[in-house]
Protein backbone atom coordinates (compact mmCIF):
# COMPACT_ATOMS: atom_id res chain seq x y z
CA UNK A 1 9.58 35.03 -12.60
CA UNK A 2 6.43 35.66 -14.52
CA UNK A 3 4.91 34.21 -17.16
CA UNK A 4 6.04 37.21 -19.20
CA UNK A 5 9.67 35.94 -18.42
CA UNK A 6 9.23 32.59 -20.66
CA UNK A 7 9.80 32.27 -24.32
CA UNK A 8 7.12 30.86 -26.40
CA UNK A 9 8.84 27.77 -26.83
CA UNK A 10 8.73 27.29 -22.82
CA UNK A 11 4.98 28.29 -22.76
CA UNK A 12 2.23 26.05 -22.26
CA UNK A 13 -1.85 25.44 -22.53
CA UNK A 14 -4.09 27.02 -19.54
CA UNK A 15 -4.85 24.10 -17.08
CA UNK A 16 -8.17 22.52 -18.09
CA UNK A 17 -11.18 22.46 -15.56
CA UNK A 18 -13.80 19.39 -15.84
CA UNK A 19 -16.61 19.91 -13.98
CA UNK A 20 -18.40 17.00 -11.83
CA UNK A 21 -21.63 16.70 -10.34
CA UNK A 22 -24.00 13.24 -9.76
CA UNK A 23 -25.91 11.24 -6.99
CA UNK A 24 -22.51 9.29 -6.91
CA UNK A 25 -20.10 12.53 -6.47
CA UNK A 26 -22.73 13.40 -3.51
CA UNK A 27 -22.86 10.21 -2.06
CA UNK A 28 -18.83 10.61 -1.85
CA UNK A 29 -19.07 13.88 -0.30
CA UNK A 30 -21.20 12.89 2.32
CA UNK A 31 -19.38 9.44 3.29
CA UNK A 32 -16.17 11.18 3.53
CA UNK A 33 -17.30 14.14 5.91
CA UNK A 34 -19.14 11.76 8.15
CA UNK A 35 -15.99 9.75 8.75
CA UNK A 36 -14.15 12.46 9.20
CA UNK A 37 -16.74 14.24 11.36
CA UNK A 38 -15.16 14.84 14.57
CA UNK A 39 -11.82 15.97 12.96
CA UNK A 40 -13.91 19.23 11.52
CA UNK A 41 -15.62 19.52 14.79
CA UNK A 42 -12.29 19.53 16.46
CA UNK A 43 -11.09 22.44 14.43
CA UNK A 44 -14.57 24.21 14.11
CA UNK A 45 -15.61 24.11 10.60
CA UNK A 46 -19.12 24.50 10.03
CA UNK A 47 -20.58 21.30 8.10
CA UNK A 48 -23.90 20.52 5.79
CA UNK A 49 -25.43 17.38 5.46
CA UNK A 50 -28.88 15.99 3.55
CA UNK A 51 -31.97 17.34 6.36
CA UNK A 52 -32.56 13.27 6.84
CA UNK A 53 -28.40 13.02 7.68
CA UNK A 54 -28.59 16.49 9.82
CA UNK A 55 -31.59 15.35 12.15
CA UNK A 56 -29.33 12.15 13.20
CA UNK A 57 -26.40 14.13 14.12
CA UNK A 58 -23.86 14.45 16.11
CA UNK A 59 -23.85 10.56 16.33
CA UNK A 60 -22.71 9.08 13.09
CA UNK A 61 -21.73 6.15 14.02
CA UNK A 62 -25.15 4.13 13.02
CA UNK A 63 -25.60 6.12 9.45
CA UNK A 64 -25.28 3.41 7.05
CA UNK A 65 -24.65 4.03 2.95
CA UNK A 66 -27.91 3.00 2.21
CA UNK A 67 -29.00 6.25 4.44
CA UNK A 68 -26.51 8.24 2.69
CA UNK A 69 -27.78 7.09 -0.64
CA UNK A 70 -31.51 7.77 0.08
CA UNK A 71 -30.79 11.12 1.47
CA UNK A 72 -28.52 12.55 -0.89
CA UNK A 73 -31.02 10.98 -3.92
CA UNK A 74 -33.77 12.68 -2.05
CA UNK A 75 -32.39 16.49 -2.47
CA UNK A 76 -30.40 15.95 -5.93
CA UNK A 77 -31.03 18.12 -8.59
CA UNK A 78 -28.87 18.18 -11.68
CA UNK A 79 -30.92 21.50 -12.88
CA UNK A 80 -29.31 23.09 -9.90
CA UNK A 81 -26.06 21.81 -10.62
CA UNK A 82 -25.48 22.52 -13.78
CA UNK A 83 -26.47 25.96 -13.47
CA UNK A 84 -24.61 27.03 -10.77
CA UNK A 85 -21.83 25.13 -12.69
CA UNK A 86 -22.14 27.78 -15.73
CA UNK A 87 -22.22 30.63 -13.18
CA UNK A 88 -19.29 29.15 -11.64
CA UNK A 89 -17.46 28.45 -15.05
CA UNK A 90 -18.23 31.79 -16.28
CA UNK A 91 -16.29 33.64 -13.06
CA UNK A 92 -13.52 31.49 -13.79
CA UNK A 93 -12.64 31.86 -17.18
CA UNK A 94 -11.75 35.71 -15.83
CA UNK A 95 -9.31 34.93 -13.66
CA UNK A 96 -8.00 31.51 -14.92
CA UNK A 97 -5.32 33.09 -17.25
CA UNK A 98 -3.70 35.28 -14.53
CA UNK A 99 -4.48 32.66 -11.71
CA UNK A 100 -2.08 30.14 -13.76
CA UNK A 101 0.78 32.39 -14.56
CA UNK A 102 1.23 32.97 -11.66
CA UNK A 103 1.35 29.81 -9.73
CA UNK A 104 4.13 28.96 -12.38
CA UNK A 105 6.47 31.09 -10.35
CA UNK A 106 6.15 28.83 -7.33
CA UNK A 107 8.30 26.28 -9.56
CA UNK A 108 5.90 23.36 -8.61
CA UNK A 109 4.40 20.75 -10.87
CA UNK A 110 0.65 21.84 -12.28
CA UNK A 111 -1.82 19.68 -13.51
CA UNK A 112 -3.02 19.55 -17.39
CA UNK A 113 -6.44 19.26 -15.94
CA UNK A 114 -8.10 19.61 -12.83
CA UNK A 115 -11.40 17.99 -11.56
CA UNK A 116 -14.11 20.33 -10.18
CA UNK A 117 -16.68 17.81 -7.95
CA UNK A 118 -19.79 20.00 -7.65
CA UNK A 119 -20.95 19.57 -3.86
CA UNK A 120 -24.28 20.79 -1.54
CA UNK A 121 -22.61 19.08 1.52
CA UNK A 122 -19.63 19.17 3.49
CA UNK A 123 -17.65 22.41 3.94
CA UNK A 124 -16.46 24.71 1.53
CA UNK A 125 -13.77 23.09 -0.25
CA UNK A 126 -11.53 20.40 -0.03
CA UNK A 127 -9.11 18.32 -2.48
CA UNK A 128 -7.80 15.11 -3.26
CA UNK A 129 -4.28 14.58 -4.59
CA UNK A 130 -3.11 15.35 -7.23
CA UNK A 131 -6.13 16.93 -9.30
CA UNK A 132 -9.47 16.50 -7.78
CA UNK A 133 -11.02 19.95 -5.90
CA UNK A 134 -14.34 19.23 -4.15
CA UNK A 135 -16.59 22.75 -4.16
CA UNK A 136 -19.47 23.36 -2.02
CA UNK A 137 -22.12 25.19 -4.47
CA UNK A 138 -23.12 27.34 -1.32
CA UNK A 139 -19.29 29.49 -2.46
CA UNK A 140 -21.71 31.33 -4.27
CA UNK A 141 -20.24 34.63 -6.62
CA UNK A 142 -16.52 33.69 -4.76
CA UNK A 143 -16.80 29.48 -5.64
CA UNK A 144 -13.98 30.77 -8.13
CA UNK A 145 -11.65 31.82 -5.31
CA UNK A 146 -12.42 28.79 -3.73
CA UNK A 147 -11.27 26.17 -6.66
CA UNK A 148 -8.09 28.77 -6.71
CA UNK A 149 -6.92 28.29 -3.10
CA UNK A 150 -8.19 24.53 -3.26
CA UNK A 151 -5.43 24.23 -6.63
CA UNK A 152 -2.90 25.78 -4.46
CA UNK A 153 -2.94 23.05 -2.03
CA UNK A 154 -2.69 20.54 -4.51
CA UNK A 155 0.02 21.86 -5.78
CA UNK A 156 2.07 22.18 -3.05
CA UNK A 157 0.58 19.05 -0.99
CA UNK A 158 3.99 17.24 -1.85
CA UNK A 159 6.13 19.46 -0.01
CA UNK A 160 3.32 19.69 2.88
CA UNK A 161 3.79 15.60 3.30
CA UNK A 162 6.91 15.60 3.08
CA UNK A 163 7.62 18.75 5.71
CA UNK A 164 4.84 17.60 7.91
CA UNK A 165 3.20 20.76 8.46
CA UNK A 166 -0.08 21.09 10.44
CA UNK A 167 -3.37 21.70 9.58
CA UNK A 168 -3.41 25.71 9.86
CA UNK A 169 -0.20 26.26 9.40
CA UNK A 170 -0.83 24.72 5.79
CA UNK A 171 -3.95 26.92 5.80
CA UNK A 172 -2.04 30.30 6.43
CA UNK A 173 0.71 29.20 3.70
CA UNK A 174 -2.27 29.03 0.77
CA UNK A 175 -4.36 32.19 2.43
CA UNK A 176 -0.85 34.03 2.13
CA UNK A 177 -0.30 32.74 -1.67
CA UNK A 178 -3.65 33.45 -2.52
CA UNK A 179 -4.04 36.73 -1.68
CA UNK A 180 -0.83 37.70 -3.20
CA UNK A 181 -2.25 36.43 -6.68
CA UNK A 182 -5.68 38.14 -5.81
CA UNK A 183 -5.17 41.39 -3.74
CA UNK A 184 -8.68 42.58 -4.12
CA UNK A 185 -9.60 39.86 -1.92
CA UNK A 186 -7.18 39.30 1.20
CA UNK A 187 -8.51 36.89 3.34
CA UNK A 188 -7.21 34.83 6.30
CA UNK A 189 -8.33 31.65 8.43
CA UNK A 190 -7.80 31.12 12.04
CA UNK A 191 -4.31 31.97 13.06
CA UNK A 192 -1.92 29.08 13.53
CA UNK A 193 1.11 29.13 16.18
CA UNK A 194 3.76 31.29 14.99
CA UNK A 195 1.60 33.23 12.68
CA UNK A 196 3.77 36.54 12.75
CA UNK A 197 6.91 33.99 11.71
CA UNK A 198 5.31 32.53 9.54
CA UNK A 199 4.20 35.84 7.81
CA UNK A 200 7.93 37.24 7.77
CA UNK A 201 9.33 33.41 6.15
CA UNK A 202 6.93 33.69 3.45
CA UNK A 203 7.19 37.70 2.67
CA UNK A 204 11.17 37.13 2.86
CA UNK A 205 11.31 34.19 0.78
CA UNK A 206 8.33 34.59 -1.71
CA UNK A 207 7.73 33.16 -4.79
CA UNK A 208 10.79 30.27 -3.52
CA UNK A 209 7.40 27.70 -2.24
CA UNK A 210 10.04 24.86 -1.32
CA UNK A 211 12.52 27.59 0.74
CA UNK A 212 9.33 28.71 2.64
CA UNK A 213 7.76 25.67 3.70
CA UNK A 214 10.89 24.05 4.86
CA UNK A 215 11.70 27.11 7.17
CA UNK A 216 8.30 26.67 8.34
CA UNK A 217 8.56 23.67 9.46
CA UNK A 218 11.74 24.18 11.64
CA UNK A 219 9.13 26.68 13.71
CA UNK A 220 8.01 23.68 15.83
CA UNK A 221 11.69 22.52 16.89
């Protein structure tokens, strides 16, 4: 199904973007990424931090939220911010329409509005249930790609909880979603186990998100 397939009286409003950007938002950003430092490690992400956060690494365990705070009030500049956020908006507003219609057809809730946390730290993108995308400003010209895939995980976190599916795996599912909605740009992370199964589940079984990920999961029995 396509948005084409619904009847006006089943249509509804573009999902809303509100951008986000402050000392606060950064101070966030930062926190979160230290504690979760050696999980990225683990998996190899590449990480930024405030110069005065970056010297003290890779021991974290000392860095206290008054550091954070100095640090990350040190290097903020709203100027930056918001212009990268008009740059950023400006991308988006191409693709928003088309993005939308079709993550309809996965048949999973969507958000009226989403919240776009403006970010110089941490890695590229991440997301916080059910509406809240954190986007690294370094994204550059392909931030709006970014806020895409992060949307796609937030849509189908629920059925990622409740299947259990691992870290990659979860990865390869969005990567294989979002470059069927954007085939100029295919793109894929590390490879998880059972990436050619997974690849055949989701071609067989596409747009059906719920039929996919379930069969997914039974991979690791």
């Amino acid at each position: 199904m396509t948005i084409e397939d619904l009847t006006p009286q089943e249509a509804v409003p573009t999902p809303e973007l509100s951008f986000l950007y402050s000392i606060s938002e950064e101070f966030g950003r930062v926190r979160t990424t230290l504690d979760k430092y050696a999980w990225y490690m683990e998996r190899g992400y590449k990480l930024k931090f405030p110069q005065a956060i970056t010297m003290r690494l890779p021991d974290v365990s000392d860095i206290t939220d008054e550091d954070i705070e100095k640090a990350v009030s040190c290097e903020f500049s709203g100027e930056e911010l918001e212009k990268t956020r008009v740059l950023i908006e400006k991308a988006w507003n191409v693709v928003k329409s088309g993005f939308f219609e079709n993550l309809r057809v996965l048949g999973m809730p969507i958000q009226n509005k989403y919240f776009i946390s403006l970010t110089r730290y941490g890695g590229g993108g991440s997301y916080h249930y059910p509406s809240k995308v954190i986007l690294n400003i370094d994204r550059g010209d392909t931030a709006h790609y970014t806020i895409a895939h992060e949307i796609v995980h937030l849509t189908i976190q629920p059925l990622i909880e409740e299947y259990d599916i691992e870290h990659w795996t979860k990865e390869r599912i969005v990567d294989l979603t979002i470059n069927r909605f954007f085939p100029e740009r295919q793109k894929l992370q590390r490879n998880p186990r059972n990436t050619e199964k997974i690849t055949e589940i989701y071609d067989v079984n596409f747009p059906d998100i719920h039929k996919i990920i379930k069969a997914v999961s039974e991979l690791k029995q």
